[in-house]
Protein backbone atom coordinates (compact mmCIF):
# COMPACT_ATOMS: atom_id res chain seq x y z
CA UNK A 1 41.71 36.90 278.50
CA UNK A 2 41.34 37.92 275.00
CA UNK A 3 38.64 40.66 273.06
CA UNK A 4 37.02 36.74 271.99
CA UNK A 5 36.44 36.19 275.84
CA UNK A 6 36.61 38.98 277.83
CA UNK A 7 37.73 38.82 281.84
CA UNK A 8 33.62 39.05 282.68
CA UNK A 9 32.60 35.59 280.63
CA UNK A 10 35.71 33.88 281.43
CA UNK A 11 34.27 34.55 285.23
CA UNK A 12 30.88 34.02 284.60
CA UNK A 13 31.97 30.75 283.03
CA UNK A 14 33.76 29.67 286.01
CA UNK A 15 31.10 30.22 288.39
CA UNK A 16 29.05 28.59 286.77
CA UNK A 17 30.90 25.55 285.96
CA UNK A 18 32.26 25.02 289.28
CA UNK A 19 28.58 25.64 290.76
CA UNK A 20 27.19 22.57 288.76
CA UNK A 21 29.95 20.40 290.58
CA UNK A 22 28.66 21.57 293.85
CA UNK A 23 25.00 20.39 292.69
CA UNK A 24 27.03 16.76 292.64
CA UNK A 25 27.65 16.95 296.23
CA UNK A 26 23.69 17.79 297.49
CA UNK A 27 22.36 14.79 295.75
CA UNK A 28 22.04 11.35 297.28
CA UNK A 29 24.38 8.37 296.24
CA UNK A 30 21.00 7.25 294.14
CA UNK A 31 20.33 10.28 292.41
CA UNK A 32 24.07 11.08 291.54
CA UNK A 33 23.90 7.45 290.32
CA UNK A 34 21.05 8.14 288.34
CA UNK A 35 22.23 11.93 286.54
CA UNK A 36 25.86 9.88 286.06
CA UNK A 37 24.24 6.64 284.18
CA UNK A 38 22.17 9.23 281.92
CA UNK A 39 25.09 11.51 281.13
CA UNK A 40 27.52 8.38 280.23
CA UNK A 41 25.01 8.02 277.14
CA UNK A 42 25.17 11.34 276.52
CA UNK A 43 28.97 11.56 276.24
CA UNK A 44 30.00 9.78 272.79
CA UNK A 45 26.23 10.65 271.17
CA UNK A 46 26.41 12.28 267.81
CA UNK A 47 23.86 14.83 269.43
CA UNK A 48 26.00 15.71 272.39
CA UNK A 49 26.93 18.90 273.22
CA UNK A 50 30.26 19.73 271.93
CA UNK A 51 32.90 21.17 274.71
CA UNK A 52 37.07 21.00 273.53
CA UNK A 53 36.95 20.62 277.71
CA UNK A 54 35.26 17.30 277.73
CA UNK A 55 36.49 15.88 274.15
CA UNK A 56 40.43 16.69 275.28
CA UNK A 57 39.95 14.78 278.46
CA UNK A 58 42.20 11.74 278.54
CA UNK A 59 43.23 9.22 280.54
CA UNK A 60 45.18 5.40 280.27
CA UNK A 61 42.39 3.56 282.24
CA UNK A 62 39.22 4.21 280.32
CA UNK A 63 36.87 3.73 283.00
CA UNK A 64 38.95 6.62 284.86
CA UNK A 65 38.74 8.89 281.78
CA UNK A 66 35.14 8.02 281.28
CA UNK A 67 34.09 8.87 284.56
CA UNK A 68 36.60 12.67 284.18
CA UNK A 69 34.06 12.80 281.25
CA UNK A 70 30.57 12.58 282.50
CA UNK A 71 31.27 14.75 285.61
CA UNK A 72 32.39 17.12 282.99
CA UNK A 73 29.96 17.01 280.44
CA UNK A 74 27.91 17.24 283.66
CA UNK A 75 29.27 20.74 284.37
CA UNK A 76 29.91 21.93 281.04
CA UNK A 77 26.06 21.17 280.12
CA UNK A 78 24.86 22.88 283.40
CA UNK A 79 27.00 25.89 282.33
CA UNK A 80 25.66 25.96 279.19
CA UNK A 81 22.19 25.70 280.85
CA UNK A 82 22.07 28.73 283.05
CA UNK A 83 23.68 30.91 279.97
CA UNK A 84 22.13 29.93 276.87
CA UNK A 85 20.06 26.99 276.97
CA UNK A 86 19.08 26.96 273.68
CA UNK A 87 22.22 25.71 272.50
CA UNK A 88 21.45 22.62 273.92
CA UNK A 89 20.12 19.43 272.64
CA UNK A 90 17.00 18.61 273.62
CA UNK A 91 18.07 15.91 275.77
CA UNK A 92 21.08 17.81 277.20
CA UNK A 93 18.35 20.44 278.64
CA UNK A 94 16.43 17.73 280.10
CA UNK A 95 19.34 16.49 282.11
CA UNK A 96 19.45 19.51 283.65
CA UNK A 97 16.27 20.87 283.72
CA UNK A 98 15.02 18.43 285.75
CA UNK A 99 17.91 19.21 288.38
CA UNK A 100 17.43 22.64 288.20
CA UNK A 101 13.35 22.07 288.97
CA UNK A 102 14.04 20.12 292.03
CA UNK A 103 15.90 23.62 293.82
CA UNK A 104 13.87 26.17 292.01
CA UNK A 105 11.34 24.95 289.88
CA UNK A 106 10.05 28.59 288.41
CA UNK A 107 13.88 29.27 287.55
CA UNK A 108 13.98 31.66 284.56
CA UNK A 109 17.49 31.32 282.93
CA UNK A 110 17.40 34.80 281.32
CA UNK A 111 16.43 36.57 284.08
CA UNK A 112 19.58 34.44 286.10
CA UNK A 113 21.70 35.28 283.73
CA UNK A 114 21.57 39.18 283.00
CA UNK A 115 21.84 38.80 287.10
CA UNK A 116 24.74 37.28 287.24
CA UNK A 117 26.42 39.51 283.96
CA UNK A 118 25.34 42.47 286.22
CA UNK A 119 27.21 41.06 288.86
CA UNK A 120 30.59 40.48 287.78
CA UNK A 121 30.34 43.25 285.35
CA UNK A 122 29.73 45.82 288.48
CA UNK A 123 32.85 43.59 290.49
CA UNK A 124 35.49 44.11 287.27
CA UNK A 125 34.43 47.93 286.68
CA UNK A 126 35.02 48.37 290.58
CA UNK A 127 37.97 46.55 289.83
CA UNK A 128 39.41 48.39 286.85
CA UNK A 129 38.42 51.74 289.05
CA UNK A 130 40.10 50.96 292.21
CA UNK A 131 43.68 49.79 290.22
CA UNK A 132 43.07 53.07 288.03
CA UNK A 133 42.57 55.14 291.13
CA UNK A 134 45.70 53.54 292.90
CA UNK A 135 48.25 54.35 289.58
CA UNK A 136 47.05 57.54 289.04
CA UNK A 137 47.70 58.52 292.75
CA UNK A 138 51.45 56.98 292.14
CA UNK A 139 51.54 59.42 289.12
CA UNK A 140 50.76 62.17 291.44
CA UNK A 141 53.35 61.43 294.45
């Protein structure tokens, strides 16, 4: 955790990364076909969205460190998605736009998001008061 990317983000981030993995599991062998085979020509385009996640991911056997990359870039783009879409490319959005329309096809990423900031924000301030609570009471004894 640093003041660059405080405790809330780096938990926001998380969620939301790991979320887009779980989308993976609720589609059919076809469809996760289908998102895989467009994100493998996503993942060396000039275009692409850059993540030092995806580009450091490496492996001896190519078609294992290709596949670590697409379920990645997968993730990482999803993330992206429900925080700031508009630092997407075009075609990165698409990817998961469409995804996102087949579970909630009026989804309004703004509105999502200052959710989920409210969220975790309220869970690390009860956090920071419940440990502040607990070491002043030591203090006290």
């Amino acid at each position: 955790v640093s003041p660059k990317w405080p405790k809330d983000h780096l938990i926001q981030d998380t969620l939301s990364h790991e979320g887009c993995h779980a989308v993976e599991h609720g589609l059919s062998l076809v469809e996760a076909n289908n998102l895989f085979e467009t994100i493998a020509e996503r993942i060396d385009a000039p275009d692409r969205f850059q993540s030092t996640y995806v580009e450091n991911i490496e492996d001896a056997d190519k078609k294992i460190r290709d596949f670590m990359k697409v379920k990645e870039y997968w993730a990482e783009i999803c993330t992206q998605f429900f925080q700031d879409p508009t630092q997407l490319n075009i075609k990165d959005f698409h990817i998961v736009s469409e995804q996102v329309a087949k579970v909630d096809p009026t989804f309004n990423w703004k509105v999502a998001s200052q959710k989920r900031r409210d969220i975790v924000q309220g869970k690390v301030n009860e956090k920071i008061k419940k440990s502040y609570a607990k070491n002043r009471s030591k203090h006290r004894s």
